[in-house]
N, C-alpha and C. Protein backbone atom coordinates (compact mmCIF):
# COMPACT_ATOMS: atom_id res chain seq x y z
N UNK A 1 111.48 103.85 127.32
CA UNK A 1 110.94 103.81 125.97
C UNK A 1 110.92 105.21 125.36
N UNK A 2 110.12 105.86 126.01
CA UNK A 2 110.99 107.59 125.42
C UNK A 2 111.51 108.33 125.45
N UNK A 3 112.39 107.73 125.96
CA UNK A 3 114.26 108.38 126.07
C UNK A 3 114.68 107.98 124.75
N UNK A 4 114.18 106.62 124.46
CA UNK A 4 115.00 105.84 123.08
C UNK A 4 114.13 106.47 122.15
N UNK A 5 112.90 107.33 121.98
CA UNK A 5 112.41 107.62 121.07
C UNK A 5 112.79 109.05 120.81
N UNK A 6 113.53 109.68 121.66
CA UNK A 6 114.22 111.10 121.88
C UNK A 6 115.30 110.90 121.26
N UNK A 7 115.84 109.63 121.57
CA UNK A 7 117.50 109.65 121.21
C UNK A 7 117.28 109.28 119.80
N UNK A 8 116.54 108.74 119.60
CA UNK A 8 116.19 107.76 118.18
C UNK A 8 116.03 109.27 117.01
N UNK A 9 115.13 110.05 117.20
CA UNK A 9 114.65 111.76 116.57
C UNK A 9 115.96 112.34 116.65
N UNK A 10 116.68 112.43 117.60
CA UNK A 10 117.88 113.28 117.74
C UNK A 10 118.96 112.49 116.70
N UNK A 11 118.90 111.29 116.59
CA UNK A 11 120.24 110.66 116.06
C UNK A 11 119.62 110.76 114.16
N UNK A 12 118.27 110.75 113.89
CA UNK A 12 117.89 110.30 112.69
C UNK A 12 116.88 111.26 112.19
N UNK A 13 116.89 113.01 112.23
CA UNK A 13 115.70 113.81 111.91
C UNK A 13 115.41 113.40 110.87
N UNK A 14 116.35 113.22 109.28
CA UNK A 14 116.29 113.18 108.52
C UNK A 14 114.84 112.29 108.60
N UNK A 15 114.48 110.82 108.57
CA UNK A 15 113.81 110.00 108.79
C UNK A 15 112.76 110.43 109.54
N UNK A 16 112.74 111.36 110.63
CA UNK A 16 111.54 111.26 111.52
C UNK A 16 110.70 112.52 110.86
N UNK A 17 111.76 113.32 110.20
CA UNK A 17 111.16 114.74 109.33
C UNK A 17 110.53 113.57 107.92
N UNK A 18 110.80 113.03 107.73
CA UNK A 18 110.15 112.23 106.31
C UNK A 18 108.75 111.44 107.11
N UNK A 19 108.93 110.87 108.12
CA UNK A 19 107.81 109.83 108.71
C UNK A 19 106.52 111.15 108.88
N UNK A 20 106.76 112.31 109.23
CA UNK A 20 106.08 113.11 109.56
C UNK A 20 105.60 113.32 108.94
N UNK A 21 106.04 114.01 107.43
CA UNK A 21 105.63 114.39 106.28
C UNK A 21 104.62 113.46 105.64
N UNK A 22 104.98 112.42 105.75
CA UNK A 22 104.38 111.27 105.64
C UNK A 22 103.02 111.35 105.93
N UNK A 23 102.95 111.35 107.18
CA UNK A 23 101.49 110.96 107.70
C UNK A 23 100.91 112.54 107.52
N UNK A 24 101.45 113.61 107.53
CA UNK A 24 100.55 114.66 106.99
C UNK A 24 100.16 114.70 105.79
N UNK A 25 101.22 114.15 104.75
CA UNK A 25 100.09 113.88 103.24
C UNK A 25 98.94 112.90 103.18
N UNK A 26 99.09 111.78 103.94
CA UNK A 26 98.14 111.00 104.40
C UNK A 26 97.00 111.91 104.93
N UNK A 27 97.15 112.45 106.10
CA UNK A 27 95.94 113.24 106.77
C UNK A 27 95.18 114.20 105.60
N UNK A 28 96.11 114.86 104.72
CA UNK A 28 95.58 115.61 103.85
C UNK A 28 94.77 114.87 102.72
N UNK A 29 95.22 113.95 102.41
CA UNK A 29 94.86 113.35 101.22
C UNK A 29 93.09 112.76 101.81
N UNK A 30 92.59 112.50 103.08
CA UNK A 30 91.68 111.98 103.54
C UNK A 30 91.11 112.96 103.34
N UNK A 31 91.76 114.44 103.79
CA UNK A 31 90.51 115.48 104.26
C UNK A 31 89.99 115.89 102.76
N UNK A 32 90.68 115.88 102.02
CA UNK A 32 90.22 116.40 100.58
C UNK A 32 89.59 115.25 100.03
N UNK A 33 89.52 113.49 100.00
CA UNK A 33 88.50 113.37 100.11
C UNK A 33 87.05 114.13 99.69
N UNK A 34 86.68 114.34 98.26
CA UNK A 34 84.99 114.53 98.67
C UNK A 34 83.83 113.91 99.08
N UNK A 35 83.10 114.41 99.83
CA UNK A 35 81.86 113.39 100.48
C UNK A 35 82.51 112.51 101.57
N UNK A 36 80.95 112.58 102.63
CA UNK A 36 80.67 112.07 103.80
C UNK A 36 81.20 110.30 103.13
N UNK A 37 81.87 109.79 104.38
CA UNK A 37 82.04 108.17 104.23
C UNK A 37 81.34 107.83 105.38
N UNK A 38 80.83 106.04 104.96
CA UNK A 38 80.26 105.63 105.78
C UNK A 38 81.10 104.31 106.01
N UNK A 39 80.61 103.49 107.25
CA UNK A 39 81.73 102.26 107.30
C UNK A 39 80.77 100.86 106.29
N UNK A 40 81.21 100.36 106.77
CA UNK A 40 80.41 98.91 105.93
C UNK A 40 78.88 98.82 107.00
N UNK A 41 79.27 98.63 107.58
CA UNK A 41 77.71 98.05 108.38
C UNK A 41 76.89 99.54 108.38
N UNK A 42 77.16 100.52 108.52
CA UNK A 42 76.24 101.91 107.89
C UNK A 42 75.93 101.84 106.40
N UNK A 43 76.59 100.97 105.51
CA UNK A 43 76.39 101.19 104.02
C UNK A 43 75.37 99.71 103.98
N UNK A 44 75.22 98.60 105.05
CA UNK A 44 74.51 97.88 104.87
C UNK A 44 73.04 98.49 105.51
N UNK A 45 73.02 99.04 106.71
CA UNK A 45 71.76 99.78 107.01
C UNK A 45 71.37 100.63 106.34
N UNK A 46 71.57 101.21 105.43
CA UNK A 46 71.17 102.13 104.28
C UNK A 46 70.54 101.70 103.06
N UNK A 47 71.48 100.50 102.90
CA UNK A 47 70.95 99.76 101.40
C UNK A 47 69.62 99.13 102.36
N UNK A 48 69.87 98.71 103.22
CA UNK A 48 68.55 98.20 104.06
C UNK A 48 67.12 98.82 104.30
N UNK A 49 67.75 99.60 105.19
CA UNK A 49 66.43 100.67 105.12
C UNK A 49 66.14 101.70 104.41
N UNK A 50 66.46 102.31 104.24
CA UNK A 50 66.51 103.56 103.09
C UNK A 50 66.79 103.51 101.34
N UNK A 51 67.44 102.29 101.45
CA UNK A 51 67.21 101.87 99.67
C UNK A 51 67.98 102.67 98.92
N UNK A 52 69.26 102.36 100.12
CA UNK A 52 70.37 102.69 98.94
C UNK A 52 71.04 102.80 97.93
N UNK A 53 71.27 103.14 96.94
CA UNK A 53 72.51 102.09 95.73
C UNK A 53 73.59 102.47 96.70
N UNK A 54 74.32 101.27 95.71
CA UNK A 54 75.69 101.22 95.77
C UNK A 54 76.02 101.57 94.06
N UNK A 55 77.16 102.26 94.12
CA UNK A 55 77.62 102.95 92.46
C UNK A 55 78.87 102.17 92.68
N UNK A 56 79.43 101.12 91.61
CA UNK A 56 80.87 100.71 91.98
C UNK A 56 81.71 101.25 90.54
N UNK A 57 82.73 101.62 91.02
CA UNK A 57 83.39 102.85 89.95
C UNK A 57 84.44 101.55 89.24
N UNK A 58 84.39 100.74 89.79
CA UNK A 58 85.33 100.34 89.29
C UNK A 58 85.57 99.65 87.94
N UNK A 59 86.36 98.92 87.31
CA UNK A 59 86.68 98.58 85.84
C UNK A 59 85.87 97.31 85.86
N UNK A 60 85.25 96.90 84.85
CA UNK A 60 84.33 96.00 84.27
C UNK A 60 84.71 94.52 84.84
N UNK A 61 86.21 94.19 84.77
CA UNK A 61 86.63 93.29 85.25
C UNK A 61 86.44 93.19 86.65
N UNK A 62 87.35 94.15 87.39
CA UNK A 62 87.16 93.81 88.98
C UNK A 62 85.97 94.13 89.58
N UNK A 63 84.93 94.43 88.57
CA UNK A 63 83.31 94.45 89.26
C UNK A 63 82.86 93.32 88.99
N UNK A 64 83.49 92.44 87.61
CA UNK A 64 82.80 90.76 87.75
C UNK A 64 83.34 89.49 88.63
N UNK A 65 84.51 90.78 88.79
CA UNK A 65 85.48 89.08 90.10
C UNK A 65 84.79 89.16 91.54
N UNK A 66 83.82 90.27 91.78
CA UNK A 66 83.58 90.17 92.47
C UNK A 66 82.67 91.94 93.24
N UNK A 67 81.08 92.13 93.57
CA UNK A 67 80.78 92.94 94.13
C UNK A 67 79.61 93.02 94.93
N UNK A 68 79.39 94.00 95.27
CA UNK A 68 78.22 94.12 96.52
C UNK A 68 77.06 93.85 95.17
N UNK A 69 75.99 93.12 96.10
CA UNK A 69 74.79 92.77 95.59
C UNK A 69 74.23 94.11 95.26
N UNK A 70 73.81 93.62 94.24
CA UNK A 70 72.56 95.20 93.59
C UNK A 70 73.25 96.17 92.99
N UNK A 71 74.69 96.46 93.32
CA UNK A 71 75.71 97.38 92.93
C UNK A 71 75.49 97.41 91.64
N UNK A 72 75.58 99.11 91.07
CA UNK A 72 75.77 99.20 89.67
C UNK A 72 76.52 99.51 89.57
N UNK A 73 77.26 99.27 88.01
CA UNK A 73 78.60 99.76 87.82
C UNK A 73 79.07 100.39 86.54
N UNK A 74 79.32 101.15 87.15
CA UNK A 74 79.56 102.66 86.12
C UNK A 74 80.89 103.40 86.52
N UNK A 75 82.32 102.53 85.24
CA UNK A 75 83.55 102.98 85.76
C UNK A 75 83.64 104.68 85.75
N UNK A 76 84.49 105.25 86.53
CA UNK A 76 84.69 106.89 86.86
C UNK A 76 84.85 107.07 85.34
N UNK A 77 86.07 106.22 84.51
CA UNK A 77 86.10 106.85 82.96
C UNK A 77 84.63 107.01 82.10
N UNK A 78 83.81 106.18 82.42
CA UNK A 78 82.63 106.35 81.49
C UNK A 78 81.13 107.59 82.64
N UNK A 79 81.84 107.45 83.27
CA UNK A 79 80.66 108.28 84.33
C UNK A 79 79.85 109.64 83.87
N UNK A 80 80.72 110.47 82.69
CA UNK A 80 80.15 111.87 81.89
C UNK A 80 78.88 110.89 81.40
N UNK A 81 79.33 109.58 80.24
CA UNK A 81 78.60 109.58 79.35
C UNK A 81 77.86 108.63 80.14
N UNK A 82 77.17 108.20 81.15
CA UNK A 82 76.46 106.72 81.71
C UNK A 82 75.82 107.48 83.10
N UNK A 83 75.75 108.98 83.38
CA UNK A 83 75.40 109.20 84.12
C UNK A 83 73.99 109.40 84.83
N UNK A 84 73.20 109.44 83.28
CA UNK A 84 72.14 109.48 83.47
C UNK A 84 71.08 108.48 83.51
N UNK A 85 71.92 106.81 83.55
CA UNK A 85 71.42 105.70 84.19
C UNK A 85 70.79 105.84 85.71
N UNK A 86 71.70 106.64 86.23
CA UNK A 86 71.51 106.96 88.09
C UNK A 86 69.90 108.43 87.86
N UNK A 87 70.18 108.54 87.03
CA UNK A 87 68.78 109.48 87.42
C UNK A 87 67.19 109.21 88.10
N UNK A 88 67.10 107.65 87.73
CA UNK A 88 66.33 107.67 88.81
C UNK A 88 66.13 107.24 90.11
N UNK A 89 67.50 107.38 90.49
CA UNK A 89 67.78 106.83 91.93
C UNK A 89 67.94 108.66 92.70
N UNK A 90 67.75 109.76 91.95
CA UNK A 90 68.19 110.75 92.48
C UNK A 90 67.87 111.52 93.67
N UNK A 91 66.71 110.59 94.15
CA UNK A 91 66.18 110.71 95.37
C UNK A 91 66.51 110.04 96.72
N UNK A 92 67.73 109.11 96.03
CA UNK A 92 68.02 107.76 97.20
C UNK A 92 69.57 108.53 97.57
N UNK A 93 69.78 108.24 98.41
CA UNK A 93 71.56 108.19 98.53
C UNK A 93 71.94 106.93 97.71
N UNK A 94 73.09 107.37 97.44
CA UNK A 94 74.37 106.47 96.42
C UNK A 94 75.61 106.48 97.58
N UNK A 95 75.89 105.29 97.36
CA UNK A 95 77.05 105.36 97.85
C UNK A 95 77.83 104.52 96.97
N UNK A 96 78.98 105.88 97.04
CA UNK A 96 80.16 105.08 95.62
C UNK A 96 81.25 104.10 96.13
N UNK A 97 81.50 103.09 95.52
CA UNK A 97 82.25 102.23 95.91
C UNK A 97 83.71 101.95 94.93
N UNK A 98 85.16 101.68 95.05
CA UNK A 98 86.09 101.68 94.65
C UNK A 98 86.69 100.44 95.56
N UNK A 99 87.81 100.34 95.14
CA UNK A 99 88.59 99.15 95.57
C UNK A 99 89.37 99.46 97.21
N UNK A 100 89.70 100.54 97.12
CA UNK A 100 90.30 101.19 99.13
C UNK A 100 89.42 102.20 99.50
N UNK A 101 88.76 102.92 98.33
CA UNK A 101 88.05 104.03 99.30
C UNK A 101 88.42 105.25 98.79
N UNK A 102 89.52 105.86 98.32
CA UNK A 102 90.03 106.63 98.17
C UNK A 102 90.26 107.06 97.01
N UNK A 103 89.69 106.54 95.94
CA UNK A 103 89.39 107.30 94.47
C UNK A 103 88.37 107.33 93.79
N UNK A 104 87.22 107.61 95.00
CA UNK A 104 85.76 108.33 94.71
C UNK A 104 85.71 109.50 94.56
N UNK A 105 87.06 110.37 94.88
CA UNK A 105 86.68 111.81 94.56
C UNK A 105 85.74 112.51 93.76
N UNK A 106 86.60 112.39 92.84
CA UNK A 106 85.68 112.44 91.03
C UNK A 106 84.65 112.26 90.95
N UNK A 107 84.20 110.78 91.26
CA UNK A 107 83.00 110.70 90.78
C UNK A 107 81.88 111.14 91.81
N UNK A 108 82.62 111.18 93.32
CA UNK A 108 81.33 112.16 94.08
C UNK A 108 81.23 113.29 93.31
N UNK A 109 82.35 114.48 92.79
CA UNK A 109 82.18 115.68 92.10
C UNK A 109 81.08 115.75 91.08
N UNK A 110 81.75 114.43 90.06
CA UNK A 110 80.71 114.51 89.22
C UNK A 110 79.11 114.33 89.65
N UNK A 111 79.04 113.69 90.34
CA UNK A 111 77.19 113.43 91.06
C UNK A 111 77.00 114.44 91.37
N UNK A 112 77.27 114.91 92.47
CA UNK A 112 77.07 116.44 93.22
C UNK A 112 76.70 117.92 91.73
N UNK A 113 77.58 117.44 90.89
CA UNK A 113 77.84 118.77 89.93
C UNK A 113 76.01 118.09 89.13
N UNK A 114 75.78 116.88 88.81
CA UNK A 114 74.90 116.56 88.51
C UNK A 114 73.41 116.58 89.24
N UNK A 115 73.67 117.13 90.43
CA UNK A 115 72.38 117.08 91.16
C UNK A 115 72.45 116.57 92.19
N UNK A 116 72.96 115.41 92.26
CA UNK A 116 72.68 114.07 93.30
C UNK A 116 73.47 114.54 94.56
N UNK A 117 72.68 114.91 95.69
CA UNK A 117 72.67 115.80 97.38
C UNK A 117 73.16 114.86 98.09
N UNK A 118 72.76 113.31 97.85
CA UNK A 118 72.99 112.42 99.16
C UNK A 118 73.95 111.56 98.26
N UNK A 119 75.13 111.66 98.37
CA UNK A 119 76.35 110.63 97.89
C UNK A 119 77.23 110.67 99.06
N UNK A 120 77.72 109.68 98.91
CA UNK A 120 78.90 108.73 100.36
C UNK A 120 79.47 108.23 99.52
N UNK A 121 80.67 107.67 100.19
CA UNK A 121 81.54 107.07 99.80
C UNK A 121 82.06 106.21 100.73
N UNK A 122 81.93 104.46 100.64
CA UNK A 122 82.16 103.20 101.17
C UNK A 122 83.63 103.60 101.55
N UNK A 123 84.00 103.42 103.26
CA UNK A 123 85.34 104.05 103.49
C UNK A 123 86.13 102.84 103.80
N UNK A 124 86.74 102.72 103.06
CA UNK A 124 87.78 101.46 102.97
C UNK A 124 87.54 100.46 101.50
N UNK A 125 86.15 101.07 100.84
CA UNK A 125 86.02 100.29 99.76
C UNK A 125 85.67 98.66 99.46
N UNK A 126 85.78 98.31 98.09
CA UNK A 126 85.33 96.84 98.55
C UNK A 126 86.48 96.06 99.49
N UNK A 127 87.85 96.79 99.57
CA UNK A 127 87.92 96.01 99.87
C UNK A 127 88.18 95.97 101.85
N UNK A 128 87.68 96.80 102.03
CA UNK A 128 87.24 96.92 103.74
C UNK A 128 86.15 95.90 103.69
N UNK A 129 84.70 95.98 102.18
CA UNK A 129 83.50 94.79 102.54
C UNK A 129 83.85 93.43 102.02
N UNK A 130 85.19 92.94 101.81
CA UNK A 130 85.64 92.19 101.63
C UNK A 130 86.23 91.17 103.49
N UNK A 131 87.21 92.42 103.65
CA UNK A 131 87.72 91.90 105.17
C UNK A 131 86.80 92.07 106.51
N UNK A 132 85.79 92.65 106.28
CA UNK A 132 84.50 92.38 107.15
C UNK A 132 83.73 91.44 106.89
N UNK A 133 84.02 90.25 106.22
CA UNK A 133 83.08 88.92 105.65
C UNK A 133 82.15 89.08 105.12
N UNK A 134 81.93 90.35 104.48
CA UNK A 134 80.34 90.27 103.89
C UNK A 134 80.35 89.97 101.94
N UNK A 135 78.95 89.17 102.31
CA UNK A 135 78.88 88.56 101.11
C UNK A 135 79.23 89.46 99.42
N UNK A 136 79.76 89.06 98.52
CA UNK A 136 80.26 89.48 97.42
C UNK A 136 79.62 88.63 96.48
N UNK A 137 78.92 89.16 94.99
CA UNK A 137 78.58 88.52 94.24
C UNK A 137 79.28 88.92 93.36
N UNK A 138 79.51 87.35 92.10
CA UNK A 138 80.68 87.31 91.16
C UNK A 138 79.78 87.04 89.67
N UNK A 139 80.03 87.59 88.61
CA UNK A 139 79.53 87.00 87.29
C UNK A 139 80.17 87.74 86.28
């Protein structure tokens, strides 16, 4: 098996220099990432005990087809002007929620630049609390 994966690199760099590259923009793109992530069952012990929000960034629509209970939602585009809805949670952790996980940047920046110390970010998004069976409310 890795003889053929020697011969396979030797016959095709082109490809194995791209697969590489690959997964290092991947690795990079995680580490830059702002803010601590938590998995789903840490974002349910939080909203549990500690009295979490959940912030869901997402667009008006795909927050009524479907989101975490209690979740507020305040898309990243309106987040300058709607930010000061979250002010009195500024004592709780937030954890921001998006559709994979990976375009909370922003709006952790913006919290953080606003004050707010304890923000996370749901890692895999709704839709990781989607493929972990947990309940979703729709309206």
């Amino acid at each position: 098996m890795l003889e053929q994966v020697i011969e396979f690199s030797i016959n095709n760099p082109m490809l194995v220099s791209a697969f590489v590259l690959l997964l290092a923009l991947i690795a990079f793109n995680e580490s830059r990432t702002t803010g601590n992530s938590v998995n789903v069952p840490e974002t349910v012990r939080l909203m549990n005990r500690d009295e979490a929000i959940t912030l869901d960034i997402r667009d008006r629509k795909n927050f009524t087809q479907g989101h975490i209970a209690g979740s507020v939602n305040i898309p990243t585009a309106n987040l300058d002007t709607r930010i000061q809805e979250l002010d009195k949670h500024k004592n709780k952790k937030i954890i921001v929620v998006c559709n994979t996980g990976s375009s909370t940047g922003i709006a952790i920046a913006k919290l953080q630049k606003a004050g707010f110390e304890q923000v996370l970010r749901l890692k895999g998004g709704i839709m990781q609390w989607q493929s972990d069976s947990m309940p979703m409310v729709k309206k």
